[in-house]
Protein backbone atom coordinates (compact mmCIF):
# COMPACT_ATOMS: atom_id res chain seq x y z
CA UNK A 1 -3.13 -48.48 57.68
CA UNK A 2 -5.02 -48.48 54.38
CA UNK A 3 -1.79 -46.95 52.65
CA UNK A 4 0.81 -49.10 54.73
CA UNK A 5 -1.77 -52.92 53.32
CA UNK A 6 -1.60 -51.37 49.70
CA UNK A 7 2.04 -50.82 49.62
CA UNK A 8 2.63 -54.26 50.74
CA UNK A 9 0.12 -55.97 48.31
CA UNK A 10 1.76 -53.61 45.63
CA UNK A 11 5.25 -55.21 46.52
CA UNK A 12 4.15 -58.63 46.58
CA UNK A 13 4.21 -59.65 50.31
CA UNK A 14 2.41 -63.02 50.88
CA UNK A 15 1.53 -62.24 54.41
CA UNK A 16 0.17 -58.52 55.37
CA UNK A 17 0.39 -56.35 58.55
CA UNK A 18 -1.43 -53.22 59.58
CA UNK A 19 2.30 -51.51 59.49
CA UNK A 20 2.08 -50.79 63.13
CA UNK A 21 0.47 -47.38 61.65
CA UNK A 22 -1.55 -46.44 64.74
CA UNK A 23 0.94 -47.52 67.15
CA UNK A 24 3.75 -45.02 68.23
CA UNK A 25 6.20 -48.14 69.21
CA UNK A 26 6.20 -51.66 69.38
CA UNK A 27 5.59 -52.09 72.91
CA UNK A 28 4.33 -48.64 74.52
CA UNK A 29 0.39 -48.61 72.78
CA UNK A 30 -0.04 -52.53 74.62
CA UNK A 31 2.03 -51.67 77.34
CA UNK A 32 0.66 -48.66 78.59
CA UNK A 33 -3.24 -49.78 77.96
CA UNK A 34 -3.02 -52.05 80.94
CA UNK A 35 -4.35 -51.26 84.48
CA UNK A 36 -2.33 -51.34 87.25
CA UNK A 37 0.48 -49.05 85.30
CA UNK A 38 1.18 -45.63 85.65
CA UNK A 39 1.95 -43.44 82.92
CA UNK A 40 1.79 -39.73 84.09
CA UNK A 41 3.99 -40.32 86.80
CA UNK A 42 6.79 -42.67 84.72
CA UNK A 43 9.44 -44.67 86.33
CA UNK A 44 12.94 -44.99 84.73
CA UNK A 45 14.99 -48.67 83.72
CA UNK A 46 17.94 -48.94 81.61
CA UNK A 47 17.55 -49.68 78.33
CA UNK A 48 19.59 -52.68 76.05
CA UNK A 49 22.29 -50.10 75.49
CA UNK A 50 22.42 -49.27 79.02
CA UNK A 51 21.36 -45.66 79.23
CA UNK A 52 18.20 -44.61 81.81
CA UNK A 53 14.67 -44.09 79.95
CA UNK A 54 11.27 -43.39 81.04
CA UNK A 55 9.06 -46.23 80.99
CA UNK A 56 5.89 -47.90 82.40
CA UNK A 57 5.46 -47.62 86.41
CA UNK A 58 3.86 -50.59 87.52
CA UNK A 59 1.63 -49.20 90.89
CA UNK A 60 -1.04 -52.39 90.76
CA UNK A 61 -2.16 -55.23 89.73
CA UNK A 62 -1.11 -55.58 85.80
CA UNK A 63 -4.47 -56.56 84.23
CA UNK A 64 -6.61 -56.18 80.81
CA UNK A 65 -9.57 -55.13 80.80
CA UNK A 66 -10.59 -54.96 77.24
CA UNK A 67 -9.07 -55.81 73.98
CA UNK A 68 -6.33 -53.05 72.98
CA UNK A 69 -5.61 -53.65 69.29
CA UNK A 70 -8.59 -56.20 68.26
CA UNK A 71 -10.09 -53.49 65.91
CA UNK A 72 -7.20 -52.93 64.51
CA UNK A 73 -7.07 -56.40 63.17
CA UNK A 74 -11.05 -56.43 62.46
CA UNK A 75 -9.63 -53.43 60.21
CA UNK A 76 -6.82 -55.09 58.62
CA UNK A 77 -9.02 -57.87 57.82
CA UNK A 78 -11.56 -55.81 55.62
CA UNK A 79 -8.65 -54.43 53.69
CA UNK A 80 -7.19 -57.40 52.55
CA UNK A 81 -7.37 -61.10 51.53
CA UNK A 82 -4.27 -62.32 51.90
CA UNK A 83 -3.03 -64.03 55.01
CA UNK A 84 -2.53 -61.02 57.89
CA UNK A 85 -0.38 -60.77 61.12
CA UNK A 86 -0.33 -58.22 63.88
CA UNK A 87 2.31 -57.83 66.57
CA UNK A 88 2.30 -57.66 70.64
CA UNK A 89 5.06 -57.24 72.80
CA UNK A 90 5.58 -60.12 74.82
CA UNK A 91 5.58 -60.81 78.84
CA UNK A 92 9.53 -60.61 79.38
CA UNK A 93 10.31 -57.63 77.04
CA UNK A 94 7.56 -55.89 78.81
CA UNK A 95 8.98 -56.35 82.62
CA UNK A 96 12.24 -55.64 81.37
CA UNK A 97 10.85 -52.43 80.33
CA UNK A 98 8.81 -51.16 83.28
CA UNK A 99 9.69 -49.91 86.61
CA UNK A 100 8.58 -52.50 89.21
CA UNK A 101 6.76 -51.09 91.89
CA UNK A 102 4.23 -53.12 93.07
CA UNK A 103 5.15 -57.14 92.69
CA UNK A 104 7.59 -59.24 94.88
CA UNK A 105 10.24 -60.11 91.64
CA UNK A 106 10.10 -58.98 88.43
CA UNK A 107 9.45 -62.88 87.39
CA UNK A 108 6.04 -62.15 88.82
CA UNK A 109 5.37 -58.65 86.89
CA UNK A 110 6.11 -60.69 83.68
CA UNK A 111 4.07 -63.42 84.56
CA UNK A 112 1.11 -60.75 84.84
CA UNK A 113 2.33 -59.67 81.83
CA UNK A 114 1.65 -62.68 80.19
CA UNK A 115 -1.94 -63.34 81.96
CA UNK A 116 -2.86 -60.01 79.83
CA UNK A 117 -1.10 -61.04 76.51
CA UNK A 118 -2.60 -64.55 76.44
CA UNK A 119 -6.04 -63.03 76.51
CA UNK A 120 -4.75 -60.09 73.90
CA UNK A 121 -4.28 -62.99 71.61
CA UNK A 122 -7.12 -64.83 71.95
CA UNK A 123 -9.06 -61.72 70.81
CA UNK A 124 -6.47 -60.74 67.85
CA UNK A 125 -7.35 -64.62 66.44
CA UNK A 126 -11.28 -63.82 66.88
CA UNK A 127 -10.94 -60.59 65.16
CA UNK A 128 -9.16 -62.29 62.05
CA UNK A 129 -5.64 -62.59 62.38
CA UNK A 130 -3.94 -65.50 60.55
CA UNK A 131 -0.04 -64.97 62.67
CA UNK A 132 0.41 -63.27 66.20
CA UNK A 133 3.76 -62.47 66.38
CA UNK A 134 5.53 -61.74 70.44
CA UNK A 135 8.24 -59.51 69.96
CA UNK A 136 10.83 -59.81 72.47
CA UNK A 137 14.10 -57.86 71.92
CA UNK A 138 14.90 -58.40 75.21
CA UNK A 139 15.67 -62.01 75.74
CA UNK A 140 18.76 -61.18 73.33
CA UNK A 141 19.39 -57.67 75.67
CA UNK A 142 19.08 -59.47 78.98
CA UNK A 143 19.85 -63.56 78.45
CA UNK A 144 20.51 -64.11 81.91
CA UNK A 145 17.13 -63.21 82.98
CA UNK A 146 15.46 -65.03 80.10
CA UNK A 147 17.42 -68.52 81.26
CA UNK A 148 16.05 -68.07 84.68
CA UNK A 149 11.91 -66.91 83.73
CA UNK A 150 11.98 -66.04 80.27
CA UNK A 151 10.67 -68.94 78.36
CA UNK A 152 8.22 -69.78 81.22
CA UNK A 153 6.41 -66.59 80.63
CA UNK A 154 6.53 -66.73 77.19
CA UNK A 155 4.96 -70.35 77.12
CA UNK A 156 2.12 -68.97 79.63
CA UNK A 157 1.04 -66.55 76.69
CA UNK A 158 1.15 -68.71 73.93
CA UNK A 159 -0.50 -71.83 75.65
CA UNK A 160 -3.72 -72.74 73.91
CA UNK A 161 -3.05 -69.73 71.35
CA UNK A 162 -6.11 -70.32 68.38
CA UNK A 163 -3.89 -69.93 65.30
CA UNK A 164 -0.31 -69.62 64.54
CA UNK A 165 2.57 -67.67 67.12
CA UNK A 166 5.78 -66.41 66.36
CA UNK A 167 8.10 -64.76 68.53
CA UNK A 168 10.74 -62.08 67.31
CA UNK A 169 14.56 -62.13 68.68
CA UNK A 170 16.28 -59.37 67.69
CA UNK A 171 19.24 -56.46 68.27
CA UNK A 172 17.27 -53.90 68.00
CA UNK A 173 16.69 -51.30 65.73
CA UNK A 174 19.50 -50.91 63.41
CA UNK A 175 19.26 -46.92 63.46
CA UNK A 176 19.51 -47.21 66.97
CA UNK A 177 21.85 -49.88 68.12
CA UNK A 178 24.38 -49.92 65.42
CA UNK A 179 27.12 -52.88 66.28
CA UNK A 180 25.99 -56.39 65.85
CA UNK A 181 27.47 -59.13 68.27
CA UNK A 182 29.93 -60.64 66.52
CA UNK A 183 29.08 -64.51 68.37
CA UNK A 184 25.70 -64.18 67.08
CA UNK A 185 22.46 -64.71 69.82
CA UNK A 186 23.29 -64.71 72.98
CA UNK A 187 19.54 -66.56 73.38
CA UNK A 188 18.27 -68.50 70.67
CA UNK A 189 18.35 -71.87 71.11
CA UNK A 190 16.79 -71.58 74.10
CA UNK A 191 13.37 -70.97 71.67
CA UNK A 192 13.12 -74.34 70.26
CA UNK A 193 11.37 -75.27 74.12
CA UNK A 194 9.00 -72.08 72.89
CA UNK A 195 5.77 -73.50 72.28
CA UNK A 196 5.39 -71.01 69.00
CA UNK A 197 4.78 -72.15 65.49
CA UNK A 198 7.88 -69.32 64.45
CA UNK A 199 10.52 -67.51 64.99
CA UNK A 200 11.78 -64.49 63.79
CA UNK A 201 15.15 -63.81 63.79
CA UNK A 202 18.30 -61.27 62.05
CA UNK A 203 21.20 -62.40 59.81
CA UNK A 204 21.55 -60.18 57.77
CA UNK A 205 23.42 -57.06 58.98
CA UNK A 206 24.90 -59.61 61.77
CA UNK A 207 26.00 -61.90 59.42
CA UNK A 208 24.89 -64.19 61.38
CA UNK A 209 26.47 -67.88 61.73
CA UNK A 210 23.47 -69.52 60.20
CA UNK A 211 24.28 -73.53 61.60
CA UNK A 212 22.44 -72.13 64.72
CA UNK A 213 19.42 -72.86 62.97
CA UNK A 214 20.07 -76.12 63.80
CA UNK A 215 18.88 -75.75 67.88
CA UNK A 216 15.61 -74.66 65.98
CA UNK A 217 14.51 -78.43 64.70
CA UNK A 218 10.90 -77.86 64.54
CA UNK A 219 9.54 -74.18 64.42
CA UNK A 220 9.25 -72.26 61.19
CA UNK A 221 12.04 -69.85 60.93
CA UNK A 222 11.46 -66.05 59.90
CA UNK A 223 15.01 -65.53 58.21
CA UNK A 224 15.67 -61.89 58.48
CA UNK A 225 17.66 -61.02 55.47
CA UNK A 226 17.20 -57.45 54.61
CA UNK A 227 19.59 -55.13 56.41
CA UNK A 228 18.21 -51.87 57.98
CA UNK A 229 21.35 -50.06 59.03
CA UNK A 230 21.66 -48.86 55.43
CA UNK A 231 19.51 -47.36 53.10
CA UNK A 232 21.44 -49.16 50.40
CA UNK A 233 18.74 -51.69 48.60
CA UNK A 234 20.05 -55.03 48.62
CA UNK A 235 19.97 -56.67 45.10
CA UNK A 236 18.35 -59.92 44.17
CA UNK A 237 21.40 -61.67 44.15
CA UNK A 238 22.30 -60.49 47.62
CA UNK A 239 19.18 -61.86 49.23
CA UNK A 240 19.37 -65.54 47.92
CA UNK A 241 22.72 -65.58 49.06
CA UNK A 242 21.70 -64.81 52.41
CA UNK A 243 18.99 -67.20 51.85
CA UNK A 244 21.49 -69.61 50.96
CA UNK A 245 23.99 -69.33 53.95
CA UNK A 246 20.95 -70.75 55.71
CA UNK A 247 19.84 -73.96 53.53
CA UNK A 248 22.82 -76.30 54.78
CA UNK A 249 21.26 -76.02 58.64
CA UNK A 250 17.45 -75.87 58.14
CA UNK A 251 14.87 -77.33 55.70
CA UNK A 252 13.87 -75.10 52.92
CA UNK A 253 9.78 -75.57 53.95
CA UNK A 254 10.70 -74.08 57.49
CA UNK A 255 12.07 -71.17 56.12
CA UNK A 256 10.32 -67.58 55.75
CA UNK A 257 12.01 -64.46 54.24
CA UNK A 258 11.81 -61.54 56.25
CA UNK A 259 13.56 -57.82 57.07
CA UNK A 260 15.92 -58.16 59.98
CA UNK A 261 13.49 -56.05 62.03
CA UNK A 262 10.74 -53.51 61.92
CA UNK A 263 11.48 -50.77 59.05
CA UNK A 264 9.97 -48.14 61.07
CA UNK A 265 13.20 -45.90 60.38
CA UNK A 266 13.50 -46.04 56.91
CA UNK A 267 12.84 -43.56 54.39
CA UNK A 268 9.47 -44.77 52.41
CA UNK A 269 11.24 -45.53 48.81
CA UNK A 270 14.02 -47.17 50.43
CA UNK A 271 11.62 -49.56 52.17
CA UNK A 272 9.90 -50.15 49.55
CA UNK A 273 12.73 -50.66 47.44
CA UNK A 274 14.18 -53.34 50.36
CA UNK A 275 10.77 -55.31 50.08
CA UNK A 276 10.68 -55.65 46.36
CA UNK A 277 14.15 -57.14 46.41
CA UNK A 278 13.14 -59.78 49.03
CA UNK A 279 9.83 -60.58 46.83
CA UNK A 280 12.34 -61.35 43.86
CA UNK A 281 14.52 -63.46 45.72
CA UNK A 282 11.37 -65.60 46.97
CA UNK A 283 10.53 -65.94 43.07
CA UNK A 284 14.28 -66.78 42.23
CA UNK A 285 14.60 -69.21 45.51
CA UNK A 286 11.45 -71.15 44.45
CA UNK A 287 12.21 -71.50 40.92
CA UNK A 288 15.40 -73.19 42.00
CA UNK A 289 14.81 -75.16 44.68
CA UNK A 290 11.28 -76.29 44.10
């Protein structure tokens, strides 16, 4: 972790995370710390690209029983003093991802889900954290589902959250699932009923149409504009153009710049390289628009 907050002081970052260093995914360290899941005898689901994976059997009652990443951010706070953020998966993505084997409907596994998140996030703001950020991949992966249960379950995490929420939409990993949709989110809009503070979202390797933004009136938007299916660093120039595809549809204080996604499979330099070329962009984009 201690490496991962130096490199991103070093590049400039305003806002700091632990780098998901002691976490082997984005979802399976929460996930799998709950009771009422079995993990030695794993169930299988399909997974956004459609192919069968082991994941999480739920065999009980889905319930926390102790804080699963609060020292992490108690850590993360010591090492810095800039503002810091630390991720959970949220309530949908995790149902989508489990094997159901106990509850009635999924709909009711994810609103377990989000029983066990809510009071994940009350202890991440204790510890120190400035941003929680929900990641769920699949409202994108499975919209239908999300219309019918999604946002409810998401709103039963973040309800009465201590500091600011944001909530990542995505693809998924670029290194993973290559093609992009070419009619952008198939759930986005849907967010601005979200009662988060952000959201988090890709355009650049989409190229996404960016006058969506404009279902979005109130929540800070996370523009992702650093692509990850290439280890090609983006210049300068590149990233306040992407910047500037957005500026006609959203306010310029609601936006955030941001990678597409996690850079978990990039080489180090290459990341690195990415980040410093979104830090100059910020300097260029504030310089010219105030």
């Amino acid at each position: 972790m201690a490496l991962a907050v130096r490199e991103q002081e070093e590049a400039g970052l305003d806002i700091i995370t632990d780098g998901e260093a002691g976490r082997e995914s984005y979802s399976n360290h929460f996930a799998t710390g709950l009771d009422g899941i079995d993990i030695f005898n794993p169930g299988t689901a399909l997974d956004r690209s459609g192919e069968p994976v082991p994941v999480p059997r739920i065999v009980g009652p889905i319930e926390r029983k102790y804080s699963i990443s609060a020292e992490e951010v108690r850590e993360l706070r010591l090492m810095t003093n800039r503002p810091i953020k630390f991720t959970v998966p949220g309530p949908f993505t995790m149902a989508q991802q489990a094997q159901n084997d106990f509850y009635m409907d999924v709909r009711d596994a994810a609103a377990a889900y989000a029983t066990a998140v809510k009071a994940e996030i009350a202890d991440l703001f204790e510890a120190g954290a400035d941003i929680v950020q929900l990641d769920e991949p699949y409202m994108q992966a499975r919209p239908e589902d999300a219309e019918r249960y999604g946002i409810d379950v998401l709103n039963a995490a973040l309800a009465g959250a201590a500091g600011d929420t944001c909530v990542h939409i995505c693809f998924g990993y670029a290194a993973l699932i290559h093609e992009r949709p070419d009619n952008g989110y198939s759930f986005l809009p849907q967010l601005r009923d979200a009662c988060c503070h952000q959201i988090s979202i890709e355009t650049a390797q989409s190229g996404l149409d960016c006058s969506v933004l404009t279902s979005l009136p109130k929540q800070t938007v996370l523009l992702g504009v650093l692509d990850l299916s290439t280890h090609d660093v983006e210049t300068t120039d590149l990233i306040v153009e992407r910047v500037e595809r957005a500026l006609p549809f959203i306010d310029k204080e609601r936006l955030v710049l941001a990678p597409d996604c996690g850079l978990k499979y990039l080489p180090r330099d290459v990341s690195r390289g990415k980040l410093d070329a979104m830090v100059a962009a910020a300097k260029v984009l504030r310089e010219r628009y105030g």
